[in-house]
Protein backbone atom coordinates (compact mmCIF):
# COMPACT_ATOMS: atom_id res chain seq x y z
CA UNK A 1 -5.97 24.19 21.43
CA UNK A 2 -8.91 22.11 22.10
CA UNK A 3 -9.17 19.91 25.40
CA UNK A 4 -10.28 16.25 25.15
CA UNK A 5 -10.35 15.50 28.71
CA UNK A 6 -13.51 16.00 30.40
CA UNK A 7 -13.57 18.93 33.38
CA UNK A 8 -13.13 17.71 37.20
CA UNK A 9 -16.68 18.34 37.69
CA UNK A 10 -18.03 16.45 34.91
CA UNK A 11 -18.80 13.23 34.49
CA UNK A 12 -16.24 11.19 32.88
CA UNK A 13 -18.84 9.47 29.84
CA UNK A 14 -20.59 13.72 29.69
CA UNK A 15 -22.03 13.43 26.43
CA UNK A 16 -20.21 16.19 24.94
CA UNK A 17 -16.43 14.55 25.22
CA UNK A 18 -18.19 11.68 23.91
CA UNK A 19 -20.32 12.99 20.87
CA UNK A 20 -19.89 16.33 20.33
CA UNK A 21 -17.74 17.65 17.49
CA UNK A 22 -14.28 18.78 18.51
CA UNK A 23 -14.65 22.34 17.41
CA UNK A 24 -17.46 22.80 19.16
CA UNK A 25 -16.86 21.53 22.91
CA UNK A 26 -15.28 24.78 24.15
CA UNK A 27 -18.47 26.33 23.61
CA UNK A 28 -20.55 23.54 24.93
CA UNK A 29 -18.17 23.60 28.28
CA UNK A 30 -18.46 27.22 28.30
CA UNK A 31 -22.28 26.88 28.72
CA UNK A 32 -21.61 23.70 31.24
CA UNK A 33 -23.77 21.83 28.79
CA UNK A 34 -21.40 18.78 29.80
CA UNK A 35 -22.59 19.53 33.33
CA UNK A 36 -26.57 19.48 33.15
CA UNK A 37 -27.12 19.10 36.84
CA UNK A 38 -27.36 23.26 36.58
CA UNK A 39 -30.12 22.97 34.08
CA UNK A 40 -32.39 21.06 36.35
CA UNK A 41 -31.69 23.33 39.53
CA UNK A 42 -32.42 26.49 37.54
CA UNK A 43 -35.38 24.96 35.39
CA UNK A 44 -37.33 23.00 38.13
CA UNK A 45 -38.59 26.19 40.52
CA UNK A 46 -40.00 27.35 37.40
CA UNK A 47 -41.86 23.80 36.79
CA UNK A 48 -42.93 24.12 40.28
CA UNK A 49 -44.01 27.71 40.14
CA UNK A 50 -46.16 26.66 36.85
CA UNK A 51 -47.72 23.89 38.68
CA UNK A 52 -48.53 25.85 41.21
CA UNK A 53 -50.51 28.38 39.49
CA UNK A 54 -51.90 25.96 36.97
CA UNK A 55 -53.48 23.83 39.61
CA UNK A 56 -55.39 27.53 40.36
CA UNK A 57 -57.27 27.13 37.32
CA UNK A 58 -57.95 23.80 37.52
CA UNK A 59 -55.33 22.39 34.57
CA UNK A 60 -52.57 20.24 34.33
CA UNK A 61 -49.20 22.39 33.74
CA UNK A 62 -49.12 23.49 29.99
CA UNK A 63 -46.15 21.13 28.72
CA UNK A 64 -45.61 24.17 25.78
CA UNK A 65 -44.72 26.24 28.54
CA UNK A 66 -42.87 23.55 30.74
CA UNK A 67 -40.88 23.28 27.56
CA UNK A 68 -40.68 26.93 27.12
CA UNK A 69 -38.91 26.86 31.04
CA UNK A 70 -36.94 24.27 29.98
CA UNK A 71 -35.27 25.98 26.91
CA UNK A 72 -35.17 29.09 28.66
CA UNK A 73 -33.08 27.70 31.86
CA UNK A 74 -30.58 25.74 29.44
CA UNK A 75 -29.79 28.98 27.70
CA UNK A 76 -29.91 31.81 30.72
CA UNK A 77 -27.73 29.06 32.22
CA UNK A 78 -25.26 28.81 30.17
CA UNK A 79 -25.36 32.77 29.71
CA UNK A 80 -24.67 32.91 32.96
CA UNK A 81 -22.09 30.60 33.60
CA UNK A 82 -20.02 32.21 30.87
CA UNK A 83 -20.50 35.57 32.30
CA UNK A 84 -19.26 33.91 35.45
CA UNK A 85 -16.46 32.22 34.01
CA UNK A 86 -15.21 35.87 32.33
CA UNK A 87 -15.68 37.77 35.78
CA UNK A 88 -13.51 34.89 37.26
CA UNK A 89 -10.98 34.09 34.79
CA UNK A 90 -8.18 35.10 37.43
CA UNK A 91 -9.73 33.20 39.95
CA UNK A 92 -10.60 29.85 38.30
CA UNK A 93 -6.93 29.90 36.80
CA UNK A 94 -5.93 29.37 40.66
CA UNK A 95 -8.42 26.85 41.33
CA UNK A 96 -7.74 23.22 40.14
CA UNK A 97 -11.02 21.90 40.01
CA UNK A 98 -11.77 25.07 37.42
CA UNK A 99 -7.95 25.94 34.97
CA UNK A 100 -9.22 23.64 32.57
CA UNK A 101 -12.36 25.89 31.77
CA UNK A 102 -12.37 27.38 28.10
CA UNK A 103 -11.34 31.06 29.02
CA UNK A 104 -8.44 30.41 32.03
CA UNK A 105 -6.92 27.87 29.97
CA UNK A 106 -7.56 30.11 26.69
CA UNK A 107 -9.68 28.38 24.62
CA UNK A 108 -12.10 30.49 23.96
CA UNK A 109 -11.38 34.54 24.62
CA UNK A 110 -12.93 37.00 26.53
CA UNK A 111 -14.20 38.77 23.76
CA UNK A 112 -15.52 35.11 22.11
CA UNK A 113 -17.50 34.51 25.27
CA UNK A 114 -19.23 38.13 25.58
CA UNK A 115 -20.61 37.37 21.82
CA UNK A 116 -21.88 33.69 23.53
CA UNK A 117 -23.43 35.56 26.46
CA UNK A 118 -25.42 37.77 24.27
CA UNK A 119 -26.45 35.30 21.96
CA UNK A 120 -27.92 32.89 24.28
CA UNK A 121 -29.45 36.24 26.57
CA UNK A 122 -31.27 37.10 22.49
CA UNK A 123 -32.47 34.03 22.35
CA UNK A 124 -33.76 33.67 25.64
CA UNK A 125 -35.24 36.85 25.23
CA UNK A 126 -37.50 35.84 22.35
CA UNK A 127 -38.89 32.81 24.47
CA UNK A 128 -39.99 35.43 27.48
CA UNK A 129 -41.48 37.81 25.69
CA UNK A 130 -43.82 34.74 24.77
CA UNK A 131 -44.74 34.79 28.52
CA UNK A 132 -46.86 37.03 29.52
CA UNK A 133 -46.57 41.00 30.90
CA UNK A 134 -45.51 40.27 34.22
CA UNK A 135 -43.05 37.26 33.44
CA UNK A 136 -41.33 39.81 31.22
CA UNK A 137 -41.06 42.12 33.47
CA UNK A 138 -39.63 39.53 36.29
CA UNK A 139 -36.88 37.91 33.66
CA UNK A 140 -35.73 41.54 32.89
CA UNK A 141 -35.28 42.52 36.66
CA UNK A 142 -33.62 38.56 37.28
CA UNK A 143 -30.35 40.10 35.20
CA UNK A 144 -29.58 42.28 38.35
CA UNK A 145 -29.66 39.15 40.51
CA UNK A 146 -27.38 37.18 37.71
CA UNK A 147 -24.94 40.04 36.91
CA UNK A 148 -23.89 40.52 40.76
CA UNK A 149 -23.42 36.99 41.83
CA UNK A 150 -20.18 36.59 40.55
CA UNK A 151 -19.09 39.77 42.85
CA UNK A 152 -20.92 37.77 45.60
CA UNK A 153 -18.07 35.66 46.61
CA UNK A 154 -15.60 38.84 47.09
CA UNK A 155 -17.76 40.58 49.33
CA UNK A 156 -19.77 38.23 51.55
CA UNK A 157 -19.37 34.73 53.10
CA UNK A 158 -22.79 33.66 51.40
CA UNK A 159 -22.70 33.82 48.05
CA UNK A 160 -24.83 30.76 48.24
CA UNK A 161 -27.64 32.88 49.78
CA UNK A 162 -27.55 34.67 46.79
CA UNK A 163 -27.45 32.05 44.17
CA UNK A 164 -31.22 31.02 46.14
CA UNK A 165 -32.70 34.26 45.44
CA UNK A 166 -31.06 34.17 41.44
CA UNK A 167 -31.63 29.80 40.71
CA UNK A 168 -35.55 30.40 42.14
CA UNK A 169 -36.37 33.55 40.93
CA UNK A 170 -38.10 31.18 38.11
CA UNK A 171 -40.67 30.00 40.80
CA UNK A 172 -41.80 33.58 40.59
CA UNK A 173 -41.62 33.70 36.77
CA UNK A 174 -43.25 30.71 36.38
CA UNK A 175 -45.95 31.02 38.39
CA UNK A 176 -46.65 34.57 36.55
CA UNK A 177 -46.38 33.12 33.45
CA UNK A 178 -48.95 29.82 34.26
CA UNK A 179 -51.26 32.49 35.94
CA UNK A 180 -51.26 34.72 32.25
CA UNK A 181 -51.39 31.67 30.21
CA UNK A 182 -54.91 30.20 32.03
CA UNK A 183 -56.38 33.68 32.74
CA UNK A 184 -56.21 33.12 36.66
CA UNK A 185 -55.84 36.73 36.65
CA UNK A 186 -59.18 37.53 35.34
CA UNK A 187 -60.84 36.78 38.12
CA UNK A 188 -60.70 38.81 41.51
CA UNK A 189 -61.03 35.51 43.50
CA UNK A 190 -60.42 31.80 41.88
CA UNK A 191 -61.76 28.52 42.91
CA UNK A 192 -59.62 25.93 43.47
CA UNK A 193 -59.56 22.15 42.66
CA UNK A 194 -57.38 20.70 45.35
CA UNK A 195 -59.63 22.72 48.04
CA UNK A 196 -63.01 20.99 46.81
CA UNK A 197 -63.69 23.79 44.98
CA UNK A 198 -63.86 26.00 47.88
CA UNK A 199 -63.04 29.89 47.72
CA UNK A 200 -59.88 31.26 49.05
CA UNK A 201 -59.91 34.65 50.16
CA UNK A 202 -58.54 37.23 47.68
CA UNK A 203 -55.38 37.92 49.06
CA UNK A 204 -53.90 34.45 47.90
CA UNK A 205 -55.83 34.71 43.99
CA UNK A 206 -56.08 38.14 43.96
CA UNK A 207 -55.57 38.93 39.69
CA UNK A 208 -52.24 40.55 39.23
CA UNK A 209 -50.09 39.68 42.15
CA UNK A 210 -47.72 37.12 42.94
CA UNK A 211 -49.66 35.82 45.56
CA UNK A 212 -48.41 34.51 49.30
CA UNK A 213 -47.93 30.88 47.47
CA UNK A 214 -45.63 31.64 44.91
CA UNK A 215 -43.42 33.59 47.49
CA UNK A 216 -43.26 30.86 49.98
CA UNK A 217 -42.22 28.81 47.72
CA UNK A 218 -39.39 31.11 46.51
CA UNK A 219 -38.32 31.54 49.97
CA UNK A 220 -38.16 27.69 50.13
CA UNK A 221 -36.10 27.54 47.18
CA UNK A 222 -33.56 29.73 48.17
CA UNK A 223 -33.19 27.59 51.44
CA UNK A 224 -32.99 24.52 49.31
CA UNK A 225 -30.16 26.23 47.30
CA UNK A 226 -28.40 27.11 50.12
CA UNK A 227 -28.29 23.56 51.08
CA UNK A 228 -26.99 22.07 47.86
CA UNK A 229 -24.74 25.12 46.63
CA UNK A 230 -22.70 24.69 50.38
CA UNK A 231 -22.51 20.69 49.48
CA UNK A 232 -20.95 21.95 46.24
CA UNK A 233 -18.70 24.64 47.74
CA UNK A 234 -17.28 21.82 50.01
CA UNK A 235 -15.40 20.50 46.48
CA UNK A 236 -12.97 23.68 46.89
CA UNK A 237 -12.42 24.19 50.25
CA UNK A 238 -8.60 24.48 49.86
CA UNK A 239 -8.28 26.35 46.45
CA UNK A 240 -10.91 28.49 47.99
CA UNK A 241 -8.55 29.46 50.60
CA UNK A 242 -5.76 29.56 49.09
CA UNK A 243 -7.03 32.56 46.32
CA UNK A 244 -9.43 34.19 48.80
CA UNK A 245 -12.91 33.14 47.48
CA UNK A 246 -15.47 33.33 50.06
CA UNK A 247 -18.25 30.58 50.77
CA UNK A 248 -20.96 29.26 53.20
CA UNK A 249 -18.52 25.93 53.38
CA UNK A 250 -15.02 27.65 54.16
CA UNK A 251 -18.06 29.80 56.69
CA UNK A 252 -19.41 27.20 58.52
CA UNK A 253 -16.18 24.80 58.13
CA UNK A 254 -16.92 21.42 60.31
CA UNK A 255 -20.61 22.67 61.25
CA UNK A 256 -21.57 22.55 57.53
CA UNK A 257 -23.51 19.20 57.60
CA UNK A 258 -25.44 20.63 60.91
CA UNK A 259 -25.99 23.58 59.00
CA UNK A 260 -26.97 22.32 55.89
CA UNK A 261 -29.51 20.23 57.20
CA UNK A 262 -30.96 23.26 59.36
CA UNK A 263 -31.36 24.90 55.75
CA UNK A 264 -33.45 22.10 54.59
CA UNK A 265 -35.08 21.76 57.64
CA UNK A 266 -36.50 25.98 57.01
CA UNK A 267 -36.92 24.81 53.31
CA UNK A 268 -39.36 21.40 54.09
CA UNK A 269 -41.33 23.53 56.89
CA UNK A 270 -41.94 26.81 54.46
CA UNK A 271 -43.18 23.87 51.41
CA UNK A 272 -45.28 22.27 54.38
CA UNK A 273 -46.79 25.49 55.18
CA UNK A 274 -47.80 26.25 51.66
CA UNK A 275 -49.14 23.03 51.33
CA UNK A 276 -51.67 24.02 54.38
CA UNK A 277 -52.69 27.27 53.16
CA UNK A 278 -53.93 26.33 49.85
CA UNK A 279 -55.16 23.16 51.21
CA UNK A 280 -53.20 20.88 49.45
CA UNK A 281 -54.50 17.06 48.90
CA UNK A 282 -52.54 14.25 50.83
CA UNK A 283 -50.84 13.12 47.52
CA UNK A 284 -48.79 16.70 48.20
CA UNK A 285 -47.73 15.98 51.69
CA UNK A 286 -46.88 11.84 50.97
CA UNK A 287 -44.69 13.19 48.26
CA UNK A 288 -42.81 15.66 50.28
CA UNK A 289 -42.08 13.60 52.65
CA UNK A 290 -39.95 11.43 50.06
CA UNK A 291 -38.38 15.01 49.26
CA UNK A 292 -38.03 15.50 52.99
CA UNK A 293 -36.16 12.07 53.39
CA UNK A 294 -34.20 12.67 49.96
CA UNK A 295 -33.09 16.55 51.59
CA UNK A 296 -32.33 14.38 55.02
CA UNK A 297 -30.42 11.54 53.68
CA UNK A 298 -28.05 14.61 51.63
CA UNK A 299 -27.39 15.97 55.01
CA UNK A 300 -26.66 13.24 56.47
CA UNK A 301 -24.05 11.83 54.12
CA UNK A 302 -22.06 14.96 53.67
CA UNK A 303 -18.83 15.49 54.77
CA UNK A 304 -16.42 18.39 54.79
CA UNK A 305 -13.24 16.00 53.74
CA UNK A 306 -14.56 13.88 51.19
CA UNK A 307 -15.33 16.45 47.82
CA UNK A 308 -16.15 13.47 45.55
CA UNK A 309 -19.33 12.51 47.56
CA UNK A 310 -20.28 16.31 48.10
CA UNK A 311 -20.61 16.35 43.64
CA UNK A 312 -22.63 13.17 43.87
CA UNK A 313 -24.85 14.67 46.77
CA UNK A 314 -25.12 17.73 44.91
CA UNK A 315 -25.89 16.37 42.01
CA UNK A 316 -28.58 14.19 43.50
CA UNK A 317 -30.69 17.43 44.00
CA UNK A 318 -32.23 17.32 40.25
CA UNK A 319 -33.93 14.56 41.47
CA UNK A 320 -35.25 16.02 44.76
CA UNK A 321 -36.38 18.86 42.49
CA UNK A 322 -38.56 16.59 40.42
CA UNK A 323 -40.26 15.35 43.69
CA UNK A 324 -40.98 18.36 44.60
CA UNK A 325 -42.50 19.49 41.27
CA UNK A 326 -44.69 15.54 41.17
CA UNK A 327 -45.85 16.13 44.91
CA UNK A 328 -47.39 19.46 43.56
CA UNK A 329 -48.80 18.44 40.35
CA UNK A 330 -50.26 15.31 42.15
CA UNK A 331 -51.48 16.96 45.19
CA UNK A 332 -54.05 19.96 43.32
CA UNK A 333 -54.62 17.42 40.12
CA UNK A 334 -54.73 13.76 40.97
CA UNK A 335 -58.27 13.59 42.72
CA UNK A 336 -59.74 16.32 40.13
CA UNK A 337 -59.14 14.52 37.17
């Protein structure tokens, strides 16, 4: 039978209760298309990585391949929320926040949603292998990082940790697949707009590698994650308990909002650092400090007893993302142009 109430997590006017044909929400739910705040958090590192290495060779981010990352991150998304949702079908049936999902409340089967995972990993496929060697190569060993998280919560109090290293690992990609795309790695050392044209030294263009940049800002991402994921863990903290899922929330308890500004504390300095060291304009650095006092004003909200603001603040982060992608666009491009 199909559901026609929208999920707990979703909001209530989600455009799929609303428009969507009946047949066809199960699968749209299954894919959390009627939750797009996932979308943004796993397409916007990529943005960022693109902008990153397209400011290298002196262009504006290629919107084909911003649109590319965009279609790519719906679909892996929803890929992997369904594989999720069929590793934890005994789990979310406990959970009230997650029994009205499309497999624990037996809309859709197990062997329905394997054929959706594939489908949507196929497709997905044919958009990487548009991408360049080394982007290939990185979405191919992201599957390991994807395939595991679900385990995450049964072994470890951070599974949040590990959905930073899997929801950035498209900084990296996207910064390999900007670099192929403008041909930054045809030349041994690159000169760059946003440092008046001055070279760096080759160990941050060197052709071929994913340079000191793009892995700073990976490491920021998964810091960033690790904020926002423990804002959204805070929604279960009882059901949590109560079936013996592990998270940085039930972790940390009362010392979450200290915490979880600490994590975006790491994330801000590691973004300011990589600002300095490929001499970022000031348009960079006025920009992230509005994604410093977005991260700030999160962690300053939050609270361990009130769930419904923790899916508002976590939902707010699509819009810190953007920031963050602007403030690196503007700060290598604006003055250039």
């Amino acid at each position: 039978m199909t559901s026609t109430a929208p999920l707990p997590d979703a909001a209530p006017a989600n455009w799929v209760d609303r428009h969507a044909p009946a047949p066809l929400r199960p699968w749209l739910k299954l894919g959390r298309f009627d939750r797009p705040a996932g979308i943004w958090l796993l397409m916007l590192p990529g943005w960022q990585g693109v902008a990153l290495a397209s400011a290298s060779g002196h262009r504006w981010p290629d919107p084909w391949l911003l649109g590319a990352i965009f279609i790519g991150a719906a679909l892996m998304r929803a890929a992997g929320c369904a594989y999720n949702d069929i590793v934890d079908r005994d789990y979310d049936a406990q959970v009230a926040r997650t029994a009205a999902r499309p497999i624990p409340s037996g809309q859709i089967t197990v062997k329905q949603a394997w054929v959706f995972v594939v489908a949507c990993c196929l497709i997905s496929l044919g958009v990487l292998l548009t991408l360049g060697v080394l982007a290939v190569w990185l979405g191919v060993a992201s599957l390991a990082l994807v395939a595991a998280y679900p385990f995450m919560k049964r072994i470890t109090w951070w599974p949040q940790a590990w959905l930073g290293l899997t929801f950035n690992w498209g900084a990296l990609l996207g910064f390999a697949a900007a670099s192929a795309a403008i041909g930054v790695y045809e030349h041994a050392q690159v000169r760059l707009p946003f440092a008046h044209h001055a070279a760096l030294p080759v160990w941050l263009t060197h052709p071929g590698w994913l340079t000191p940049p793009a892995l700073i800002l990976y490491a920021s991402g998964l810091f960033w994650t690790l904020g926002y994921d423990t804002i959204y863990a805070i929604q279960d903290l009882e059901d949590d308990a109560l079936a013996g899922v592990k998270s940085s929330a039930r972790r940390l308890g009362r010392r979450a909002p200290a915490a979880i500004l600490v994590f975006y504390t790491i994330s801000l300095i590691l973004l300011a650092a990589d600002g300095a060291l490929v001499r970022m304009q000031f348009p960079f650095f006025g920009f992230l400090a509005a994604y410093a006092a977005h991260l700030l004003w999160q962690a300053m909200r939050v609270r361990t007893d009130d769930p419904a603001l923790a899916l508002k603040l976590f939902r707010s982060n699509g819009a810190a993302g953007l920031i963050l992608f602007i403030a690196i666009v503007a700060g290598t491009n604006l003055w250039t142009m």
